[in-house]
N, C-alpha and C. Protein backbone atom coordinates (compact mmCIF):
# COMPACT_ATOMS: atom_id res chain seq x y z
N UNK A 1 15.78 32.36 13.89
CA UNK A 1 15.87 33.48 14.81
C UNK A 1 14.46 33.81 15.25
N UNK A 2 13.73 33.93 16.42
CA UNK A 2 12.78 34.48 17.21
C UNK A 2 12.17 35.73 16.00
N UNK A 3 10.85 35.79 15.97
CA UNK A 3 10.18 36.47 15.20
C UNK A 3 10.65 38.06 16.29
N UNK A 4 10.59 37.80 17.78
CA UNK A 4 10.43 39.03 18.39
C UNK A 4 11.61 39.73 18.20
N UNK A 5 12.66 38.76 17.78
CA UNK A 5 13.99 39.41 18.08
C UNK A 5 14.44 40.21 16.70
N UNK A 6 13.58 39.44 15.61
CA UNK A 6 13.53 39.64 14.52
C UNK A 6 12.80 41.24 14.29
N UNK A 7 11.60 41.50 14.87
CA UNK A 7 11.08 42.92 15.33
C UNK A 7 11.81 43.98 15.92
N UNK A 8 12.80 43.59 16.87
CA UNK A 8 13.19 44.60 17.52
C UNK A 8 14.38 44.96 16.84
N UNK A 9 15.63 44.09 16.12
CA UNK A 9 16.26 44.41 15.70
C UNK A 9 15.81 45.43 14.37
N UNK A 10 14.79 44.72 13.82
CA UNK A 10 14.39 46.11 12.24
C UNK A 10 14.01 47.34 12.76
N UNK A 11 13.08 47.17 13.99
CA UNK A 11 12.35 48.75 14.83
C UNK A 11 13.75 49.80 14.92
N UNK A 12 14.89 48.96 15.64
CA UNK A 12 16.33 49.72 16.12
C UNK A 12 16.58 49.95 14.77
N UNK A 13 17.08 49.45 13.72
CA UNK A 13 17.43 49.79 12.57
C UNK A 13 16.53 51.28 11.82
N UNK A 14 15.40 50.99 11.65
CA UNK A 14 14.62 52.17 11.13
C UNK A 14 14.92 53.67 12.12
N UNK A 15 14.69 53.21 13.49
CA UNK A 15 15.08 54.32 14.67
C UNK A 15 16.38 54.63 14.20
N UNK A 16 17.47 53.88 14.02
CA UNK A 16 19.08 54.47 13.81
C UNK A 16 19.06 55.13 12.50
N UNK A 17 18.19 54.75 11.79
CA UNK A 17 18.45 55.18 10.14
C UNK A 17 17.84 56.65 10.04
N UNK A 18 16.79 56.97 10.84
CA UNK A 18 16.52 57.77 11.03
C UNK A 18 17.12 58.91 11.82
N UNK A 19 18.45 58.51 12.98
CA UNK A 19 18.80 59.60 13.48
C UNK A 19 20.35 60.04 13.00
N UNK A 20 20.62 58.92 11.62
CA UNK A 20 21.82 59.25 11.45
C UNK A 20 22.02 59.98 9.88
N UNK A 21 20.59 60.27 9.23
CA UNK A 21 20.25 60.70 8.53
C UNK A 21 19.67 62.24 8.21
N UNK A 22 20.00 63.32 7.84
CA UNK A 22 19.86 65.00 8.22
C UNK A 22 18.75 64.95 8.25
N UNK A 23 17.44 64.84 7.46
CA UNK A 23 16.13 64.97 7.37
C UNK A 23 15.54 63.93 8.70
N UNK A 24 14.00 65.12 9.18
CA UNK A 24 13.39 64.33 9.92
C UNK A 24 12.00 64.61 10.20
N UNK A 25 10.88 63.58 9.92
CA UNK A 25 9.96 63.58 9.63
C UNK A 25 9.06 62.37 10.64
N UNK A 26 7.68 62.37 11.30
CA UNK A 26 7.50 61.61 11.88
C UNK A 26 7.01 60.79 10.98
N UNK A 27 6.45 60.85 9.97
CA UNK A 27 5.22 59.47 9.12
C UNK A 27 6.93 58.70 8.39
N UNK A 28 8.02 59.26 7.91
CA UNK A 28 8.85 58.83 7.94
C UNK A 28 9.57 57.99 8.80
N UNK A 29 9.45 58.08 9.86
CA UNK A 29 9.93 57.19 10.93
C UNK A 29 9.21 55.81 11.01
N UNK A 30 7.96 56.01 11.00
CA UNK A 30 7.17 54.98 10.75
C UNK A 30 7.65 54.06 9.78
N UNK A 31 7.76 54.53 8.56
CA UNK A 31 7.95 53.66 7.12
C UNK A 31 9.36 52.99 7.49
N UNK A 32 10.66 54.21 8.37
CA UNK A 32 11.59 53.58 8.32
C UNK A 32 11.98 52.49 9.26
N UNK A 33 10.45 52.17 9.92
CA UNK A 33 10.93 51.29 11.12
C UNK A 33 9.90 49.65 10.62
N UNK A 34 9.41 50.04 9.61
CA UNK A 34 8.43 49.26 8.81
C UNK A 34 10.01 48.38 7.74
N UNK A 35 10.10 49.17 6.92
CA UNK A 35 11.20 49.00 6.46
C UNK A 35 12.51 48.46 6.70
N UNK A 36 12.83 49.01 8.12
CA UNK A 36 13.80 48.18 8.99
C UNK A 36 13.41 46.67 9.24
N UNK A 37 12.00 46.41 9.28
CA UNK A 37 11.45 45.41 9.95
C UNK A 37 11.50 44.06 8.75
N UNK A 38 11.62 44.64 7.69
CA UNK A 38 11.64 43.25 6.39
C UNK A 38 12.60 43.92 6.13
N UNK A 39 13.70 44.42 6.11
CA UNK A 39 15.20 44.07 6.04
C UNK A 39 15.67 43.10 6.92
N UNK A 40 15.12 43.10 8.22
CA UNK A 40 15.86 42.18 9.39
C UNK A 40 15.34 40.41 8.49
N UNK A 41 13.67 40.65 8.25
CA UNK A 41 13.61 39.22 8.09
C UNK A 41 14.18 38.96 6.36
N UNK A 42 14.96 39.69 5.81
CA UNK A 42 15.20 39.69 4.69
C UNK A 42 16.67 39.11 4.61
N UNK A 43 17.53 39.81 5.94
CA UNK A 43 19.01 39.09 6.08
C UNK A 43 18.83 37.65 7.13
N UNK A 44 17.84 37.68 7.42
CA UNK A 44 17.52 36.16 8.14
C UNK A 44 17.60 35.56 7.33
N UNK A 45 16.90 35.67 6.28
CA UNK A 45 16.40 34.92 5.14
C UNK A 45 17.59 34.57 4.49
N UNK A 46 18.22 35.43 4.33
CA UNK A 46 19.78 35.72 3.28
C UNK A 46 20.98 35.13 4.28
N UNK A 47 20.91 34.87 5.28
CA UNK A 47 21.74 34.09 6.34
C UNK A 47 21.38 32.84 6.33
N UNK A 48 20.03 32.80 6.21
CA UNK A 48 19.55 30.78 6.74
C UNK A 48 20.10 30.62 4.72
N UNK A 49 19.96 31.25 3.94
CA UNK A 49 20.34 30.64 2.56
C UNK A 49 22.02 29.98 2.32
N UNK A 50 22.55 31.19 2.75
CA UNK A 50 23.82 31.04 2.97
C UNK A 50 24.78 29.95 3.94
N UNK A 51 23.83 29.93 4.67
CA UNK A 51 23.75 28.23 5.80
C UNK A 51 24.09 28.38 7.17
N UNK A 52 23.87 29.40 7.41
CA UNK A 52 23.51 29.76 9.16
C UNK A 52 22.44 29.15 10.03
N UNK A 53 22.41 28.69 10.86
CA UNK A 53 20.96 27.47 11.88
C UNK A 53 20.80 28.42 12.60
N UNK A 54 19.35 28.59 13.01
CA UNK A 54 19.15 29.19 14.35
C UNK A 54 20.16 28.95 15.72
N UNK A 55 19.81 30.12 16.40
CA UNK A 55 21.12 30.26 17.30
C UNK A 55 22.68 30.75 17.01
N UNK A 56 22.74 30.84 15.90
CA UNK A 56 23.65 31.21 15.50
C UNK A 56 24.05 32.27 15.50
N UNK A 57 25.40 33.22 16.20
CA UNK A 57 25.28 34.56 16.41
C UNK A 57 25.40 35.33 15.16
N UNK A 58 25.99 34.71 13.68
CA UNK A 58 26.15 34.96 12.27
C UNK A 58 24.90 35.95 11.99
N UNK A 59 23.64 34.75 12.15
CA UNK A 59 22.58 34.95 11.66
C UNK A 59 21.88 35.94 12.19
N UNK A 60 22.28 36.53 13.69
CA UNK A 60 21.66 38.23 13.87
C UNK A 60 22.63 39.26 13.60
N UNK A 61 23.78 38.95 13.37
CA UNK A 61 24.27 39.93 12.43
C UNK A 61 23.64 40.24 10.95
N UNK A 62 23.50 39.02 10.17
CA UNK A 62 22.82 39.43 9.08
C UNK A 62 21.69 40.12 8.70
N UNK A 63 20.95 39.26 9.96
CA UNK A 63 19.65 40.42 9.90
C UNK A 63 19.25 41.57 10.45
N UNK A 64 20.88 42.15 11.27
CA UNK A 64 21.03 43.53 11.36
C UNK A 64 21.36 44.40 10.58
N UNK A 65 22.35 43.93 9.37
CA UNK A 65 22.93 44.30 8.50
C UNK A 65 21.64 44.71 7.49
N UNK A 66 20.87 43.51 7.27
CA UNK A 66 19.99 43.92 5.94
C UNK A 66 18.85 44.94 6.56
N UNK A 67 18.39 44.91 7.51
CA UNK A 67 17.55 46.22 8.55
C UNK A 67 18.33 47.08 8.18
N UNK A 68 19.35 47.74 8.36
CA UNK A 68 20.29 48.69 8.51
C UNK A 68 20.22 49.29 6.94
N UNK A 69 20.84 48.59 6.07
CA UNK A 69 21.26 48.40 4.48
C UNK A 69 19.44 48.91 3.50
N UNK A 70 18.06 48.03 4.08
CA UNK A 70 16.92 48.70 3.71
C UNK A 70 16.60 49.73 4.45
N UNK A 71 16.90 50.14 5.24
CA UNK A 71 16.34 51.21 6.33
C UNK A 71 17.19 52.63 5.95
N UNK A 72 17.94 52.11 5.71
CA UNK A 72 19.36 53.51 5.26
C UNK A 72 18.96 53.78 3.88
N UNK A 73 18.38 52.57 2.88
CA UNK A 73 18.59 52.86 1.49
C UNK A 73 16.82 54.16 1.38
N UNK A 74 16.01 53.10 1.91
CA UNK A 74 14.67 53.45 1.65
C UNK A 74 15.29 55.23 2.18
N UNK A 75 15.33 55.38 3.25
CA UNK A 75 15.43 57.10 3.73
C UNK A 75 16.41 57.43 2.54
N UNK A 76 17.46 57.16 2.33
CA UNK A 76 17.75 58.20 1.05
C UNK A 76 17.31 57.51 -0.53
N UNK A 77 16.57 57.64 -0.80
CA UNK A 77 15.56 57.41 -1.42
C UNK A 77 14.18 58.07 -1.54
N UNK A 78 13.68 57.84 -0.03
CA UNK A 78 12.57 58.51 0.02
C UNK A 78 12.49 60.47 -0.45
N UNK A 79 11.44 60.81 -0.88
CA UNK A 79 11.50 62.16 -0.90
C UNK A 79 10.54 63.01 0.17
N UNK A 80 10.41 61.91 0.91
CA UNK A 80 9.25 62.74 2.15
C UNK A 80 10.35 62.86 3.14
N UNK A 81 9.77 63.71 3.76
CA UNK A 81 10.71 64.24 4.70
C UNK A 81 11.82 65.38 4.59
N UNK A 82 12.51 65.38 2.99
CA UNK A 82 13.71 65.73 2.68
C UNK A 82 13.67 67.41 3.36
N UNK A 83 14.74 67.93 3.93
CA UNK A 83 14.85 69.76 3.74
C UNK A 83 15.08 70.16 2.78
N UNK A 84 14.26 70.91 2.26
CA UNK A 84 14.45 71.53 0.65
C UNK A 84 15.13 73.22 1.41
């Protein structure tokens, strides 16, 4: 999968994780779009293992899924940001 495509899908992931989540914080957004960004190449990774080839439409699902799955976990997790 394209490194760029690989970027934009984790950036969207951290951005979604962030607006579907109550707390909101900007240095948070950052981390969660950092975060989004090695989830994407993390379900690439976890797709090409599993035996997906480039081009394959499988394989940007997966690495939307794992963007999504680190990006969602890290924010509830994190304690910055939270409304106390």
């Amino acid at each position: 999968m394209d490194t760029l495509l690989l970027l934009a899908v984790g950036i969207g992931a951290g951005i979604v994780a962030r607006r579907i989540l109550p707390w909101t914080s900007s240095d948070v957004l950052a981390a969660s779009m950092a975060v989004g960004i090695l989830g994407a190449f993390a379900g690439a990774m976890t797709g090409h293992l599993i035996g997906y080839r480039e081009g394959d439409p499988a394989l940007f699902v997966t690495s939307a899924l794992g963007a999504m799955v680190l990006a969602v976990a890290f924010d509830a997790l994190s304690d910055r940001g939270k409304v106390t």
